[in-house]
C-alpha atoms as a PDB file:
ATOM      1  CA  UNK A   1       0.698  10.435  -5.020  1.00  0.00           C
ATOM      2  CA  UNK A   2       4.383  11.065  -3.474  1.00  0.00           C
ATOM      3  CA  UNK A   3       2.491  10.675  -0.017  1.00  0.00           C
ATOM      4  CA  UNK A   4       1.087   7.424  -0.591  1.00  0.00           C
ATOM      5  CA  UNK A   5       4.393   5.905  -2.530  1.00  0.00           C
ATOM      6  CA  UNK A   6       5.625   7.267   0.900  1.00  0.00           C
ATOM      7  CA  UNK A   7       3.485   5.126   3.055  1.00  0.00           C
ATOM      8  CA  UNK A   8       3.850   1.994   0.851  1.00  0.00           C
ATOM      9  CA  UNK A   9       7.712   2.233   1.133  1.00  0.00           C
ATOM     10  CA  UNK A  10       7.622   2.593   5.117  1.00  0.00           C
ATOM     11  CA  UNK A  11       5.947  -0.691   5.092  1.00  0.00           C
ATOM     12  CA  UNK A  12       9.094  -1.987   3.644  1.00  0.00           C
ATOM     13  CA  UNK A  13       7.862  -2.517   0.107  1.00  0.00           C
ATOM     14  CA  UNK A  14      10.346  -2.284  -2.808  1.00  0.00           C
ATOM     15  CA  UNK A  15       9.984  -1.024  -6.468  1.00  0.00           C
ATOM     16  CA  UNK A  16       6.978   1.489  -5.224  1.00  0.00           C
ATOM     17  CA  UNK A  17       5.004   3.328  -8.107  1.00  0.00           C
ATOM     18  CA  UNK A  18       1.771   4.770  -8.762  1.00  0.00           C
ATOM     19  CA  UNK A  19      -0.751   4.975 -11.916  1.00  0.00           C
ATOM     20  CA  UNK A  20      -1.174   8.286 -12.464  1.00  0.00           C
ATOM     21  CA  UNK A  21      -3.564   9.634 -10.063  1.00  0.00           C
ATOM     22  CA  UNK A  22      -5.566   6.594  -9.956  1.00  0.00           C
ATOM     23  CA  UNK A  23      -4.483   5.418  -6.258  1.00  0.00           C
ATOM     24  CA  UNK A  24      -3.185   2.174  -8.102  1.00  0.00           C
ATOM     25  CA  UNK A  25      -0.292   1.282  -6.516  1.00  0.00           C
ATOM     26  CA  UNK A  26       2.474  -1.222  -7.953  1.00  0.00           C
ATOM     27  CA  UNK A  27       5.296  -2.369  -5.643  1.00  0.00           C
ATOM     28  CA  UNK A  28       7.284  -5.625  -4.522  1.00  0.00           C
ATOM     29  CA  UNK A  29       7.178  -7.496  -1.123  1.00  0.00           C
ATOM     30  CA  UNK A  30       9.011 -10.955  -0.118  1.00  0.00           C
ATOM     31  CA  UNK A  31       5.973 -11.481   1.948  1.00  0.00           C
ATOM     32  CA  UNK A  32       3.504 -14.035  -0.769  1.00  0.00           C
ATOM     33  CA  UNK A  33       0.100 -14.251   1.727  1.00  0.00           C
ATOM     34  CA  UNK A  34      -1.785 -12.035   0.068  1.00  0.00           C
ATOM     35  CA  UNK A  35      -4.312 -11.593   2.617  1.00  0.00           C
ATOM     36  CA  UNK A  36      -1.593 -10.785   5.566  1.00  0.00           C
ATOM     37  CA  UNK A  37      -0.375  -7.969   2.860  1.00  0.00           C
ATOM     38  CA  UNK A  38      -4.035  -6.460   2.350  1.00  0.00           C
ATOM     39  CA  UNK A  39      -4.380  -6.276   6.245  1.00  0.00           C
ATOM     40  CA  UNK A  40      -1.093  -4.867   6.608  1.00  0.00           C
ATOM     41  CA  UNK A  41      -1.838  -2.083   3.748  1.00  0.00           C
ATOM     42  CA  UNK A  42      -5.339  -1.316   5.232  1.00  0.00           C
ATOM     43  CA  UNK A  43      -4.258  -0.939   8.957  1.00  0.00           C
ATOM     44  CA  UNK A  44      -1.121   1.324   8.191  1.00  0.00           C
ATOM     45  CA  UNK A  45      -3.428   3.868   5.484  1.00  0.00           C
ATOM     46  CA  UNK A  46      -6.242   3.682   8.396  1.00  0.00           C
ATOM     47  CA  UNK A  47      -2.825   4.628  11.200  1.00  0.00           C
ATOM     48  CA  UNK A  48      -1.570   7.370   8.616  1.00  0.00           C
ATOM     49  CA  UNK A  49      -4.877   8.696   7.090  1.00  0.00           C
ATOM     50  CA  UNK A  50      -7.429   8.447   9.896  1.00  0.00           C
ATOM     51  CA  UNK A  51     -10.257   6.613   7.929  1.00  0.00           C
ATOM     52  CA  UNK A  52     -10.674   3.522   6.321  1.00  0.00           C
ATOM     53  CA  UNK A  53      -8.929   2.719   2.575  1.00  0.00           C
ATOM     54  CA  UNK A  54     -10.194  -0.670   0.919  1.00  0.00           C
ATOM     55  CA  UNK A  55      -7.080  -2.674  -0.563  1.00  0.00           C
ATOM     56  CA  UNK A  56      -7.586  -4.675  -3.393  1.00  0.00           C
ATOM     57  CA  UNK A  57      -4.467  -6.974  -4.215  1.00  0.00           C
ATOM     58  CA  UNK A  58      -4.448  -8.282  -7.863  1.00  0.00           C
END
């Protein structure tokens, strides 16, 4: 989980944090268009992890 509260944080989000080992992922952003955010998640895990990760954004 360290790796992925790595890849949230170098997309600039604050306060990052998992769930256990869930892959839920809590953090803060300035940024309040939820879909640019999704898009932004899902291309940089695609970049890092070489396949594609569905974001949900609750």
């Amino acid at each position: 989980m360290e790796r992925l509260r790595d890849l949230f944080t170098e997309l600039g989000f604050t306060q990052v944090r998992t769930y256990i080992q869930s892959g839920n992922v809590f953090f803060g952003t300035a940024q309040t268009d939820r879909e640019t955010v999704a898009q932004t998640i899902e291309q940089h895990l695609h970049k890092a992890l070489g396949y594609d990760v569905a974001v949900f954004l609750l």
